[in-house]
PDB file of N, CA and C in Angstrom:
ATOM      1  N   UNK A   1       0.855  -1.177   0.000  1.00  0.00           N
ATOM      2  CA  UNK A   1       0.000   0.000   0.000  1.00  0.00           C
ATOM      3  C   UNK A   1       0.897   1.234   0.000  1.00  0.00           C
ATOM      4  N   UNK A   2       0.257   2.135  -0.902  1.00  0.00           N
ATOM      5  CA  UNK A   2       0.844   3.248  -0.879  1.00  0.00           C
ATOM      6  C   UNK A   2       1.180   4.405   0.351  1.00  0.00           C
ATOM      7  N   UNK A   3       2.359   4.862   0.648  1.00  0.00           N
ATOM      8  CA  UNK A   3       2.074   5.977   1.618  1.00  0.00           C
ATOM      9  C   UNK A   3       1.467   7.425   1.818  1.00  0.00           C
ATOM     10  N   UNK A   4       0.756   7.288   0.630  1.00  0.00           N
ATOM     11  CA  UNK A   4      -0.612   8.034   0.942  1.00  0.00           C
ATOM     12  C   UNK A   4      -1.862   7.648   1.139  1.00  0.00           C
ATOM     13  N   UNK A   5      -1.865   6.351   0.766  1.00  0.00           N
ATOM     14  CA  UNK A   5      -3.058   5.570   1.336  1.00  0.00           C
ATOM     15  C   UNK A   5      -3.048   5.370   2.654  1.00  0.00           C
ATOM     16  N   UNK A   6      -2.099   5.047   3.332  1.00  0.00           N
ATOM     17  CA  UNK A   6      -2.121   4.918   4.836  1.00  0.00           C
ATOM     18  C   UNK A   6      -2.069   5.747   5.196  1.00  0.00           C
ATOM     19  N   UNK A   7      -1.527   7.426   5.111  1.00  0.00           N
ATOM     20  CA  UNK A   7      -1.911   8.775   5.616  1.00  0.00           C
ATOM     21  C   UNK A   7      -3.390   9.095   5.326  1.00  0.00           C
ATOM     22  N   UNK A   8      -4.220   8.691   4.488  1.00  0.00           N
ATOM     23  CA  UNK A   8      -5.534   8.540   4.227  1.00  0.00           C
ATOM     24  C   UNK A   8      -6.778   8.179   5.752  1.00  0.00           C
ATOM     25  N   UNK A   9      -5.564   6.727   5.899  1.00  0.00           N
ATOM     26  CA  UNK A   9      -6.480   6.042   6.432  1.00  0.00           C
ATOM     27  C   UNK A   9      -6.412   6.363   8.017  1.00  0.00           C
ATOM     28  N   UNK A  10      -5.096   6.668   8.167  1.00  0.00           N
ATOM     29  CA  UNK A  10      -4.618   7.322   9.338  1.00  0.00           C
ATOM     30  C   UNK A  10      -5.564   8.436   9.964  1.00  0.00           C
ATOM     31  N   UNK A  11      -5.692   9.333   9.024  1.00  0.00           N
ATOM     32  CA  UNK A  11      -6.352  10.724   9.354  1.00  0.00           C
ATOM     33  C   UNK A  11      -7.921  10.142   9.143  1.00  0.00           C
ATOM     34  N   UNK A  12      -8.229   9.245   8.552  1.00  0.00           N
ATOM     35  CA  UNK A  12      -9.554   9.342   9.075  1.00  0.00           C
ATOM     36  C   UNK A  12     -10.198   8.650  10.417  1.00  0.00           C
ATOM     37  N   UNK A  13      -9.304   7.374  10.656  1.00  0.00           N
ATOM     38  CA  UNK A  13      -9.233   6.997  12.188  1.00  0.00           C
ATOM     39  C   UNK A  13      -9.563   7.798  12.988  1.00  0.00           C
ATOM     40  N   UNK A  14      -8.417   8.491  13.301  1.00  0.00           N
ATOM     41  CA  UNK A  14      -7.909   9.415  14.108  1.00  0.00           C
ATOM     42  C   UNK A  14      -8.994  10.467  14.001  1.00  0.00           C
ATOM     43  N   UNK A  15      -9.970  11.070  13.181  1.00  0.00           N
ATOM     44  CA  UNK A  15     -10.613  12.253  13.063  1.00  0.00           C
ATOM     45  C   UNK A  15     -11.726  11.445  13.752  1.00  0.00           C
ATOM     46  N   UNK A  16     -12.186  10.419  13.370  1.00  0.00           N
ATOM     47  CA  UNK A  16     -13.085   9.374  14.102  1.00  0.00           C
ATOM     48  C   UNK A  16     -13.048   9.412  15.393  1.00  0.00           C
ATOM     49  N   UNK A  17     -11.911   8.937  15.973  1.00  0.00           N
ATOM     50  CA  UNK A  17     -11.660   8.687  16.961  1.00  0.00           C
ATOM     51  C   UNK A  17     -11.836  10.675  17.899  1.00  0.00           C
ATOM     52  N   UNK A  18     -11.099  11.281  17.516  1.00  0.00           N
ATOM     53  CA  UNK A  18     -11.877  12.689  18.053  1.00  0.00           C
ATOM     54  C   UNK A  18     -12.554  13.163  18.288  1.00  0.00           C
ATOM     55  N   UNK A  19     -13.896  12.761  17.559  1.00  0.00           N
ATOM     56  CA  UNK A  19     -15.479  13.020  17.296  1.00  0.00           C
ATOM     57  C   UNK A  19     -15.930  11.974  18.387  1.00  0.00           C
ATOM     58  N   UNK A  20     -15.264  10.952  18.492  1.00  0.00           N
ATOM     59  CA  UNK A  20     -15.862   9.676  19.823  1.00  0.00           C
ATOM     60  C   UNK A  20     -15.602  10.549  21.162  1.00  0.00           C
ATOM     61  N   UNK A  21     -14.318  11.378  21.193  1.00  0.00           N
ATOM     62  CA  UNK A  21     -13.663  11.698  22.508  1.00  0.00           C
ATOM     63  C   UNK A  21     -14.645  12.949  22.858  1.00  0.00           C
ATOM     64  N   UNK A  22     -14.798  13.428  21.689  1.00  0.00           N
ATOM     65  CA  UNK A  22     -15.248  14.670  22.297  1.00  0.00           C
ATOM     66  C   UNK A  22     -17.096  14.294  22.628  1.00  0.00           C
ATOM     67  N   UNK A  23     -17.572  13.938  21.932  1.00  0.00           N
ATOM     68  CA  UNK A  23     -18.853  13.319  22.363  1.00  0.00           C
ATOM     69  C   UNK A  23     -19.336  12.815  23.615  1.00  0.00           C
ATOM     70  N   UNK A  24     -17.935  11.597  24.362  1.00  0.00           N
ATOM     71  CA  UNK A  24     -18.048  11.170  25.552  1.00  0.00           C
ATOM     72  C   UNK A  24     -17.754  12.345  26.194  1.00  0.00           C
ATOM     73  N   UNK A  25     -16.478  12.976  26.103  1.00  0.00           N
ATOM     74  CA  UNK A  25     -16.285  14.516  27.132  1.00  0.00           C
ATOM     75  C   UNK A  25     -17.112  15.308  26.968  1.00  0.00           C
ATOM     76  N   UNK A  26     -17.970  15.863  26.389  1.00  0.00           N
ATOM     77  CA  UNK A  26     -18.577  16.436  26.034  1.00  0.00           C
ATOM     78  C   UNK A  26     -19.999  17.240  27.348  1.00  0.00           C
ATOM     79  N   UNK A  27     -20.339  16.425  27.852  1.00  0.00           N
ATOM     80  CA  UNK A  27     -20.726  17.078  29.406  1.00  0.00           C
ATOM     81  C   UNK A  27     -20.785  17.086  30.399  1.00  0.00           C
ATOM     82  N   UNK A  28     -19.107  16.500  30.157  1.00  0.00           N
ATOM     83  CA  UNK A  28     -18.184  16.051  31.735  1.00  0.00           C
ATOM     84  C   UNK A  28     -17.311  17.577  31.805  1.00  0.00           C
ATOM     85  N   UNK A  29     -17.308  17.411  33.006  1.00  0.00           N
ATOM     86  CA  UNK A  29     -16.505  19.141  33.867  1.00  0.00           C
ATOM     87  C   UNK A  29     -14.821  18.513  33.368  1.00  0.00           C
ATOM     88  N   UNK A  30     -14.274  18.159  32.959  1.00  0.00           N
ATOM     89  CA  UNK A  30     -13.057  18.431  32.141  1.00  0.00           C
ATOM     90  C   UNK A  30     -11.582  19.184  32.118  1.00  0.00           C
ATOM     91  N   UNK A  31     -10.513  19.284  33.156  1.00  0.00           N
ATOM     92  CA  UNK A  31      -9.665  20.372  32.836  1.00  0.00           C
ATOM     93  C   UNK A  31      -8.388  19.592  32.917  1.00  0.00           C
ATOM     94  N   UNK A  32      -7.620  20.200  32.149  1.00  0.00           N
ATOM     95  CA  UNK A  32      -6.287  19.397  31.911  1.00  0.00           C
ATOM     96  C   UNK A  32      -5.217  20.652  32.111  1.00  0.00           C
ATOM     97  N   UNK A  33      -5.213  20.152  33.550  1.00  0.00           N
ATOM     98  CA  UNK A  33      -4.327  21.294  34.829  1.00  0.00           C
ATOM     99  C   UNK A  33      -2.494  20.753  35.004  1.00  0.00           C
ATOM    100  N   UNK A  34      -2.135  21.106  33.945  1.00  0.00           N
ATOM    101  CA  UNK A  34      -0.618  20.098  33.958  1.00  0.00           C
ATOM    102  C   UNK A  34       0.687  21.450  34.764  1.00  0.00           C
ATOM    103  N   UNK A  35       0.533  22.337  35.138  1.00  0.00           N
ATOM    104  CA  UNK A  35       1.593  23.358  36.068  1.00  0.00           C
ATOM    105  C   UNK A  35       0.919  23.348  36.812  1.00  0.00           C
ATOM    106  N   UNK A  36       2.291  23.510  38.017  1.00  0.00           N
ATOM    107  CA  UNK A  36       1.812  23.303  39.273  1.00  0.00           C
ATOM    108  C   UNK A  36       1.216  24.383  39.787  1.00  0.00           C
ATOM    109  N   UNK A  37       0.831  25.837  39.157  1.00  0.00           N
ATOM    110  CA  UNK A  37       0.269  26.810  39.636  1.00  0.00           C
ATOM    111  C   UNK A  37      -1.217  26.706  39.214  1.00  0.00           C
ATOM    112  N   UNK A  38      -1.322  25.342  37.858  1.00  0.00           N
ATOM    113  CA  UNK A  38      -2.597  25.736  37.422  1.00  0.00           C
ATOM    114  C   UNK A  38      -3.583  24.418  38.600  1.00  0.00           C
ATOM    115  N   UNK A  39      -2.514  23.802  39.084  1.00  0.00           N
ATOM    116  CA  UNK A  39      -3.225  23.147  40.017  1.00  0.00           C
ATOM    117  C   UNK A  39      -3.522  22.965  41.203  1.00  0.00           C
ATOM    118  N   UNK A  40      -3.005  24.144  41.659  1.00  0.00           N
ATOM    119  CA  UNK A  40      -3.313  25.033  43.028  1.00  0.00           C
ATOM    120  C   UNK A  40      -3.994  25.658  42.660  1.00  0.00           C
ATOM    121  N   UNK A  41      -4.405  26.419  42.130  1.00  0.00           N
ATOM    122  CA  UNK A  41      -5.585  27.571  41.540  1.00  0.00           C
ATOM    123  C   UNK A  41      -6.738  26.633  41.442  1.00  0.00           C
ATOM    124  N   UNK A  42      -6.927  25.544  40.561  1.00  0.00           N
ATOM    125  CA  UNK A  42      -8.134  24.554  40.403  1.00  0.00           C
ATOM    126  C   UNK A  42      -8.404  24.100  41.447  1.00  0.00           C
ATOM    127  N   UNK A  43      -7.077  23.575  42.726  1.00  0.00           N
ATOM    128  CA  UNK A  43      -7.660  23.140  44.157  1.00  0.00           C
ATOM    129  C   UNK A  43      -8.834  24.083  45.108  1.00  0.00           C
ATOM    130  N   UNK A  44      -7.502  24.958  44.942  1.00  0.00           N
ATOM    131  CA  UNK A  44      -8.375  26.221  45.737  1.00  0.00           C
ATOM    132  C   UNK A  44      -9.915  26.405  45.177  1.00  0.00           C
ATOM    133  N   UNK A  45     -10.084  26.430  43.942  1.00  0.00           N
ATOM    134  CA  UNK A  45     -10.853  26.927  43.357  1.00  0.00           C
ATOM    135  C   UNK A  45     -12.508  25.968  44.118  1.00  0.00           C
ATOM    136  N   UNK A  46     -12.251  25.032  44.026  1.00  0.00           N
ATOM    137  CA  UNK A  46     -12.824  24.147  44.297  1.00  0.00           C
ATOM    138  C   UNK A  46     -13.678  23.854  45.571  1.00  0.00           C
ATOM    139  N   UNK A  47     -12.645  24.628  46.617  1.00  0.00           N
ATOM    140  CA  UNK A  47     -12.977  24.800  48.403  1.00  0.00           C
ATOM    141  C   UNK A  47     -13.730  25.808  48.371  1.00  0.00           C
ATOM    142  N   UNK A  48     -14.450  25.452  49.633  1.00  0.00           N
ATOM    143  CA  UNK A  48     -15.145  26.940  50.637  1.00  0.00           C
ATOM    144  C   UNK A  48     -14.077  27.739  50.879  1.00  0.00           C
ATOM    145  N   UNK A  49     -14.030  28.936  50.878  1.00  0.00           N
ATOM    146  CA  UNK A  49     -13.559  30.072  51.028  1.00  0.00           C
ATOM    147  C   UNK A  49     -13.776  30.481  52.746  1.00  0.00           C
ATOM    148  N   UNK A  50     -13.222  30.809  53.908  1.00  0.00           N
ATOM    149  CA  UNK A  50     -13.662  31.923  54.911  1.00  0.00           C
ATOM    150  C   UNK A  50     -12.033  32.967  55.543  1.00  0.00           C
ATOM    151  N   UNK A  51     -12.532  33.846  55.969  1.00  0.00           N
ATOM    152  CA  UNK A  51     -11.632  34.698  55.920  1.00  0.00           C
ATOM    153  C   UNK A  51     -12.129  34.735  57.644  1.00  0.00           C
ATOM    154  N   UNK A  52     -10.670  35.059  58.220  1.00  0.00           N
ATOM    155  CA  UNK A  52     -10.923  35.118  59.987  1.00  0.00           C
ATOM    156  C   UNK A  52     -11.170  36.483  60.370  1.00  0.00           C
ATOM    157  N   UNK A  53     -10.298  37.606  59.420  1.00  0.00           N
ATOM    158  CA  UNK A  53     -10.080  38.891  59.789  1.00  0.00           C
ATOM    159  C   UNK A  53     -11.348  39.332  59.119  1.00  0.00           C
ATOM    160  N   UNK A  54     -12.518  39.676  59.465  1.00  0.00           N
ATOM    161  CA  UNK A  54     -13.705  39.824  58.402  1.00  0.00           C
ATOM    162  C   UNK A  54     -13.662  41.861  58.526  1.00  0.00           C
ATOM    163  N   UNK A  55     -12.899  42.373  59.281  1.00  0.00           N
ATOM    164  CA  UNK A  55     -12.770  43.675  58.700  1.00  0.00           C
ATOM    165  C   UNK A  55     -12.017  44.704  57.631  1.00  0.00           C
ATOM    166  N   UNK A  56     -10.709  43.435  57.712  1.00  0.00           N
ATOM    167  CA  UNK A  56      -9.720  43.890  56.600  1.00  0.00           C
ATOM    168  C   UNK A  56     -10.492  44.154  55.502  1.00  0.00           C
ATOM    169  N   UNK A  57     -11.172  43.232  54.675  1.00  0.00           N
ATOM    170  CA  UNK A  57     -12.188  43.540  53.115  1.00  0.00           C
ATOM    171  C   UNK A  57     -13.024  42.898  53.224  1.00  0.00           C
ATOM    172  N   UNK A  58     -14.016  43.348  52.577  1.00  0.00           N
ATOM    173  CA  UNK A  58     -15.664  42.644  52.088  1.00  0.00           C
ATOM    174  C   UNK A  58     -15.359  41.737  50.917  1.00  0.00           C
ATOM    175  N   UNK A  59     -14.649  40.615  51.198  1.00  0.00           N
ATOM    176  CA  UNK A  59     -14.098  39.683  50.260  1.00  0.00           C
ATOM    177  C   UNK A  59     -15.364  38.204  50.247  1.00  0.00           C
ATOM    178  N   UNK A  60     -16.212  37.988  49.461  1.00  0.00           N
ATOM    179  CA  UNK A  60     -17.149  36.316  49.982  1.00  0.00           C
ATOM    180  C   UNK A  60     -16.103  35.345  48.780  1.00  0.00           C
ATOM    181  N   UNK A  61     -17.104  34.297  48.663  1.00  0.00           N
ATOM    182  CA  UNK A  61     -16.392  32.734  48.112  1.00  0.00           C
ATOM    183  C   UNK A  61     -15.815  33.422  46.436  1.00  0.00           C
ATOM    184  N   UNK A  62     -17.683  34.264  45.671  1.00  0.00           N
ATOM    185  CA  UNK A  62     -17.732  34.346  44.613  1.00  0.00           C
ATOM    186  C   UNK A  62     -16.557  35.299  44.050  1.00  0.00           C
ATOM    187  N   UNK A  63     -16.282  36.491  45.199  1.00  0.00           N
ATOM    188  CA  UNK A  63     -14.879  37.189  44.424  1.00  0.00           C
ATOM    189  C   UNK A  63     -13.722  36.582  44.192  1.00  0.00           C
ATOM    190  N   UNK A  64     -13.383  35.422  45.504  1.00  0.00           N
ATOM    191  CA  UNK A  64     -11.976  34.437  45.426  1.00  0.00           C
ATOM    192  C   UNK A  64     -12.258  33.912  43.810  1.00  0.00           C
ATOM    193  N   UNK A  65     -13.431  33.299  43.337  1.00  0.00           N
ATOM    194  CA  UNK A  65     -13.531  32.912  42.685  1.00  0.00           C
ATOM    195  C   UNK A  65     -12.595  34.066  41.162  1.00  0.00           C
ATOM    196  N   UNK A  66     -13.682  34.630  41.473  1.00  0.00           N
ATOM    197  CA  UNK A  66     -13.004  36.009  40.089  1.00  0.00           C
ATOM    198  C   UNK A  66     -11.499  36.021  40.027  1.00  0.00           C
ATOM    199  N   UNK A  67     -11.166  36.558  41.264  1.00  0.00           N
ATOM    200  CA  UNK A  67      -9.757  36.943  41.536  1.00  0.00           C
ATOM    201  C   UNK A  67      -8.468  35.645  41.310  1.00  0.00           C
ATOM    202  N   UNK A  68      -8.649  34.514  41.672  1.00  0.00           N
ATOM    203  CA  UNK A  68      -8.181  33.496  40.933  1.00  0.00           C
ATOM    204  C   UNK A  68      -7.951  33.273  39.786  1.00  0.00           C
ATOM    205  N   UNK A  69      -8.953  33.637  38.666  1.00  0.00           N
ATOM    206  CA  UNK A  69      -8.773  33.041  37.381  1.00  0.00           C
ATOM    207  C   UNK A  69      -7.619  33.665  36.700  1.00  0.00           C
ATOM    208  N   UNK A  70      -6.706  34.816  37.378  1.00  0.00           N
ATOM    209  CA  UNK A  70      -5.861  35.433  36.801  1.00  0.00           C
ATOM    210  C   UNK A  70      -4.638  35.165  38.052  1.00  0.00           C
ATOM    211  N   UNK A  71      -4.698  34.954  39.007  1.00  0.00           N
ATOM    212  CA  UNK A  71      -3.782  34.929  39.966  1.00  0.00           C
ATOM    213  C   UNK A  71      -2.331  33.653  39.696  1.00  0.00           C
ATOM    214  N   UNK A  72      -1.919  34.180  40.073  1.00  0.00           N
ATOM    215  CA  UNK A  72      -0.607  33.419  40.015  1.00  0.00           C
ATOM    216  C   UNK A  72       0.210  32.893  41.944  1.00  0.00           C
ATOM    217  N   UNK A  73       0.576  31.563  41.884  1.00  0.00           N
ATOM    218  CA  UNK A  73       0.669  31.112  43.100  1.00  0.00           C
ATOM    219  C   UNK A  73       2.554  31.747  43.084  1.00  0.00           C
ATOM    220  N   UNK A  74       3.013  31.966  44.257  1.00  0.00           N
ATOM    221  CA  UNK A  74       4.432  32.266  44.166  1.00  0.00           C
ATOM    222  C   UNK A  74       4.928  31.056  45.109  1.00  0.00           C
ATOM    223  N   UNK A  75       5.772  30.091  44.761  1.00  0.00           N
ATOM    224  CA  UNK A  75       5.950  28.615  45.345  1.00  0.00           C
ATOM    225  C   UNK A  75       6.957  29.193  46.260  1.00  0.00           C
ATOM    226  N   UNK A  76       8.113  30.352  45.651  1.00  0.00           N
ATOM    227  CA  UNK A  76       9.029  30.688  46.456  1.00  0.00           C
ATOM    228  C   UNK A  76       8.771  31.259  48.238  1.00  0.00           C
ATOM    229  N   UNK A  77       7.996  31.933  48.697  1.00  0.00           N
ATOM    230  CA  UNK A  77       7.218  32.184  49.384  1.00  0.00           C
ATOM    231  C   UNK A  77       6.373  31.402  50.441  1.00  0.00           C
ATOM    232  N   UNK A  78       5.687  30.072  49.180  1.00  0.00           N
ATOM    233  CA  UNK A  78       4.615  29.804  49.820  1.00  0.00           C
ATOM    234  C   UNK A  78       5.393  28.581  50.739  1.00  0.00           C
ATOM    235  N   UNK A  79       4.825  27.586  51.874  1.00  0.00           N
ATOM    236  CA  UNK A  79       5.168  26.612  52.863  1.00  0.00           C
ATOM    237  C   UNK A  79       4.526  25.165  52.337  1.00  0.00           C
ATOM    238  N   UNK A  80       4.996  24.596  51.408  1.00  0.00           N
ATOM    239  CA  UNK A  80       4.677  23.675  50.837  1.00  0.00           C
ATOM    240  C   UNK A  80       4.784  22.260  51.595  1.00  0.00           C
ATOM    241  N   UNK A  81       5.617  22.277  52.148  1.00  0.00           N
ATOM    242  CA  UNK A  81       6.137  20.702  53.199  1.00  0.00           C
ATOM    243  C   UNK A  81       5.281  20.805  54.243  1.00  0.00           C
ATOM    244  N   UNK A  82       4.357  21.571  54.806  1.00  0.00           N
ATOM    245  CA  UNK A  82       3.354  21.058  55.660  1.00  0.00           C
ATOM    246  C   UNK A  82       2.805  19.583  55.609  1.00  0.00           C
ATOM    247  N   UNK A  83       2.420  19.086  56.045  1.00  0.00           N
ATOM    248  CA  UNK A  83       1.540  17.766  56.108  1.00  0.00           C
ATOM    249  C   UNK A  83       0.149  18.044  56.145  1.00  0.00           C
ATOM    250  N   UNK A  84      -0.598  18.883  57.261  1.00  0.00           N
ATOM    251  CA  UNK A  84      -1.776  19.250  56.903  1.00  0.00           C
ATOM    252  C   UNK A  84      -2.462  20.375  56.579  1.00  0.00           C
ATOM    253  N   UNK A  85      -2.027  21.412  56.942  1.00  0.00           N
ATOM    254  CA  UNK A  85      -2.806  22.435  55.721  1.00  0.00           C
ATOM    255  C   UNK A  85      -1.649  23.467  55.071  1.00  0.00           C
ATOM    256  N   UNK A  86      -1.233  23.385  53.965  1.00  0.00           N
ATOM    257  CA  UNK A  86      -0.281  24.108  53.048  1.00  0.00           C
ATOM    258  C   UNK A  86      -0.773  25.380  52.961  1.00  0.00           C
ATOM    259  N   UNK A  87       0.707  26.437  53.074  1.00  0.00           N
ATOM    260  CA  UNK A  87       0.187  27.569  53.050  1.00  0.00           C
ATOM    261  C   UNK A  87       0.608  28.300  51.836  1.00  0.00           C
ATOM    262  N   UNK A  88      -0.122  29.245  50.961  1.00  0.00           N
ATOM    263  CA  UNK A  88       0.234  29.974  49.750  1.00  0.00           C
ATOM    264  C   UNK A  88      -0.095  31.229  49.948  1.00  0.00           C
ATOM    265  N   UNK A  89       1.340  31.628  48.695  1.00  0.00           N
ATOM    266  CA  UNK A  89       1.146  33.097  48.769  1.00  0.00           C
ATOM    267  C   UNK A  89       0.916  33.523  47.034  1.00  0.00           C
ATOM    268  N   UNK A  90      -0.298  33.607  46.895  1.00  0.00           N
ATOM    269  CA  UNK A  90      -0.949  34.263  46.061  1.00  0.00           C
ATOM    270  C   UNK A  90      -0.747  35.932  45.239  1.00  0.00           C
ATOM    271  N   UNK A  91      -0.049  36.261  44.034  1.00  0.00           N
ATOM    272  CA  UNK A  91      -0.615  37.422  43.249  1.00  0.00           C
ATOM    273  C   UNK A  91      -1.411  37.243  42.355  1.00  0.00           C
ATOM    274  N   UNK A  92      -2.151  38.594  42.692  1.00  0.00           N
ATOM    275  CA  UNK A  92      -3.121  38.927  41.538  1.00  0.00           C
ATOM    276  C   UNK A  92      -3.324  40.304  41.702  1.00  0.00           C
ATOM    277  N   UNK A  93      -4.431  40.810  40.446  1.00  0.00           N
ATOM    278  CA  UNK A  93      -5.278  41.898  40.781  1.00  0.00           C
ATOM    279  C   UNK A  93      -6.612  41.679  41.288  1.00  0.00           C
ATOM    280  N   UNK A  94      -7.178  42.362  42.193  1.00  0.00           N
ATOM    281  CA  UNK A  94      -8.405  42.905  42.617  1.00  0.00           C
ATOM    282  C   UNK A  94      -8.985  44.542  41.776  1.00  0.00           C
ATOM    283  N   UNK A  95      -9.801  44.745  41.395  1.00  0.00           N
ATOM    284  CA  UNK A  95      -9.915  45.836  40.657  1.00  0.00           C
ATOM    285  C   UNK A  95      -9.106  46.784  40.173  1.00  0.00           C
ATOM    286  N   UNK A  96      -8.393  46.086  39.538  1.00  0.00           N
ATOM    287  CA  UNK A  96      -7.100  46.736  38.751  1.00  0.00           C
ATOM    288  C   UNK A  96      -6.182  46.830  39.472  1.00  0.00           C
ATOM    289  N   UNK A  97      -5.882  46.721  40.691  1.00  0.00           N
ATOM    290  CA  UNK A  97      -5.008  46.952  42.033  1.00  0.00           C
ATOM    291  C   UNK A  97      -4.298  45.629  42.417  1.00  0.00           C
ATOM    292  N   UNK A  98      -2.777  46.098  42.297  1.00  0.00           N
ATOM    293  CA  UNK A  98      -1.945  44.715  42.515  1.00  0.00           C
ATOM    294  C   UNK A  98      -2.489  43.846  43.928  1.00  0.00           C
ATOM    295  N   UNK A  99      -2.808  42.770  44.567  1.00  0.00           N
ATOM    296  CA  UNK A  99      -3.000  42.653  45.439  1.00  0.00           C
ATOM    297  C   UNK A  99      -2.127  40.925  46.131  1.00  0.00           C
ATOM    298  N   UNK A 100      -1.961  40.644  46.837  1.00  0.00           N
ATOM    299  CA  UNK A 100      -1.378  39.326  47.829  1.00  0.00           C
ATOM    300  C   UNK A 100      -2.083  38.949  48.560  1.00  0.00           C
ATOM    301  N   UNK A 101      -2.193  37.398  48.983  1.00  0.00           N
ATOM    302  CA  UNK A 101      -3.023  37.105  49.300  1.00  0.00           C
ATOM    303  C   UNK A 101      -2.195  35.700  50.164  1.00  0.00           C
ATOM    304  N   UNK A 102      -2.654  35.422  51.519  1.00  0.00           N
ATOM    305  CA  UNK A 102      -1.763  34.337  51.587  1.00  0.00           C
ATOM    306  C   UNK A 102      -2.739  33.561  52.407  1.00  0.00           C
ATOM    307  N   UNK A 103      -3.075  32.519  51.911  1.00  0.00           N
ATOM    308  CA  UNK A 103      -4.353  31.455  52.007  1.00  0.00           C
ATOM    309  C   UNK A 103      -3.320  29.461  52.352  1.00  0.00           C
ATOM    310  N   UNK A 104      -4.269  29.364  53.479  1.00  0.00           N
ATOM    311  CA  UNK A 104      -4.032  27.704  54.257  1.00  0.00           C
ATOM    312  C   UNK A 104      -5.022  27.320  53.737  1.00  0.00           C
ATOM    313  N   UNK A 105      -4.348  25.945  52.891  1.00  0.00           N
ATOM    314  CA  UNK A 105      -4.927  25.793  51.661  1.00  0.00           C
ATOM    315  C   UNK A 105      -5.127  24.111  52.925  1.00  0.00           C
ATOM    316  N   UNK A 106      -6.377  23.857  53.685  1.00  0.00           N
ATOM    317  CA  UNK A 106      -6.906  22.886  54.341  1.00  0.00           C
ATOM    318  C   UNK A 106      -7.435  22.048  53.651  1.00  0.00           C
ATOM    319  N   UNK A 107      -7.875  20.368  53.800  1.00  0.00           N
ATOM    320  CA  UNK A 107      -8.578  19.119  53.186  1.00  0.00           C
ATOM    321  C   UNK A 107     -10.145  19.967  52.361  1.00  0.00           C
ATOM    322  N   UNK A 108     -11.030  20.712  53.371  1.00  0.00           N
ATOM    323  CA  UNK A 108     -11.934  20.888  53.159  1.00  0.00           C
ATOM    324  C   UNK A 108     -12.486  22.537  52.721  1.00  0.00           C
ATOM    325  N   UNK A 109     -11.382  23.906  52.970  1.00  0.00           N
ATOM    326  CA  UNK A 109     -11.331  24.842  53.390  1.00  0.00           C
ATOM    327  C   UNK A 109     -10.129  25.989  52.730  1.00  0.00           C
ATOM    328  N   UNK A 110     -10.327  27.099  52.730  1.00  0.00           N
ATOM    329  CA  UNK A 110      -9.534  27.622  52.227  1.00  0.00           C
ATOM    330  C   UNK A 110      -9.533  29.147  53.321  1.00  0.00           C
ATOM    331  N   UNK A 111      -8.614  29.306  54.155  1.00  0.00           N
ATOM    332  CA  UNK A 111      -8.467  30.204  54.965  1.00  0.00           C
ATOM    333  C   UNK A 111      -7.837  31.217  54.539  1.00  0.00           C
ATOM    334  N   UNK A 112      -8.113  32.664  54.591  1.00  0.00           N
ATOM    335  CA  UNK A 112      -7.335  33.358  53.981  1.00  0.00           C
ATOM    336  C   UNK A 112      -6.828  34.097  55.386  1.00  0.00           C
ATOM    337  N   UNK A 113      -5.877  34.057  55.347  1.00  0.00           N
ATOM    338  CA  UNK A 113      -4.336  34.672  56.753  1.00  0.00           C
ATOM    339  C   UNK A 113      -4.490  36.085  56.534  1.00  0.00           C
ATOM    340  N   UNK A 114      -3.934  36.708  54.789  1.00  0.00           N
ATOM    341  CA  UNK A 114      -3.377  38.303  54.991  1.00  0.00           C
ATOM    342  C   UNK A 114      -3.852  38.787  53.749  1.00  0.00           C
ATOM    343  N   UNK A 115      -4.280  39.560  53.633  1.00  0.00           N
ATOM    344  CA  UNK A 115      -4.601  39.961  52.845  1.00  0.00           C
ATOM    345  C   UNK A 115      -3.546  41.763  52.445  1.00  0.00           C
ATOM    346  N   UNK A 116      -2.664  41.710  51.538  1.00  0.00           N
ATOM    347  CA  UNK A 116      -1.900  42.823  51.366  1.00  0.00           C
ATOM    348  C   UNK A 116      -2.031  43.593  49.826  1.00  0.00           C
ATOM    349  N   UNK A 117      -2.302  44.832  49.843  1.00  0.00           N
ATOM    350  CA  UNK A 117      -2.626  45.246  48.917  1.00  0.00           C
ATOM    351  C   UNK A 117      -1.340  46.253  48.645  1.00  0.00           C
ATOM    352  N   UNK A 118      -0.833  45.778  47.169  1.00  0.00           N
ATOM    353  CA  UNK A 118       0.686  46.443  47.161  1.00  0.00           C
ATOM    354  C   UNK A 118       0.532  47.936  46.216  1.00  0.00           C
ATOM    355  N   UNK A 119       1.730  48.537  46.353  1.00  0.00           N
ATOM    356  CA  UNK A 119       1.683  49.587  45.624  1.00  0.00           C
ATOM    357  C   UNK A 119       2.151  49.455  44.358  1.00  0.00           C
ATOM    358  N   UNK A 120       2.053  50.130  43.139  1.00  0.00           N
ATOM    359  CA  UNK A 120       2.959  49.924  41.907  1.00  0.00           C
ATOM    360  C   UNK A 120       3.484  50.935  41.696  1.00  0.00           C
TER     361      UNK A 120
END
C-alpha cells in the first residue's frame, strides 16, 4: 500500500476517533491542569472560602472565585512541606489593584491569613 493511502487512512481513524472523545467529554466538567500553579488555583478553586479577619475587606467565596482566574501562586514564598494544611502566597489583581493574598490551603477549606494590597 501506498504511503498516501495509509496517511488517508490514518487521518480518518484518528478524526473518528476525536469526534468519539469529544462526544463522551462532552458534558463532563473536564480540565487538563498540567503546572503546578494551574493546580493550586483549580484546588483552591474548588474549596469553601472563609476569611478570619472579616474587617480587613468585604471579600465572599464568589470574588476568590473572580480573583483566581488570573492569579498566580508564588511557590518561592509559599510553605509547601506542611503535612496538613499548606500555606500559599498568592498574586493577583483585585480591581485593577496589585493585590497578595496568603491562604491555608486545608482538606476541606480555604483560609485566607493576609490579605496585602501592594503599591505599583
Amino acid at each position: 500500500m501506498r504511503l498516501l493511502y495509509r496517511l488517508g487512512f490514518y487521518l480518518v481513524g484518528f478524526s473518528i476517533g476525536l469526534i468519539f472523545l469529544s462526544i463522551i467529554l462532552k458534558g463532563k466538567k473536564t480540565s487538563c491542569n498540567y503546572s503546578p500553579n494551574d493546580r493550586v488555583i483549580s484546588n483552591l478553586s474548588k474549596k469553601s472560602w472563609k476569611q478570619e479577619n472579616k474587617s480587613s475587606s468585604a471579600f465572599d467565596s464568589i470574588a476568590f472565585q473572580v480573583f483566581l482566574k488570573k492569579a498566580s501562586v508564588d511557590f518561592g514564598k509559599s510553605n509547601t512541606q506542611k503535612d496538613s494544611c499548606k500555606v500559599y502566597f498568592i498574586n493577583g489583581f483585585w480591581a485593577d489593584k496589585p493585590i497578595s493574598i496568603t491562604v491555608e490551603n486545608c482538606e476541606k477549606t480555604v483560609e485566607v491569613l493576609l490579605l496585602d494590597y501592594r503599591s505599583q
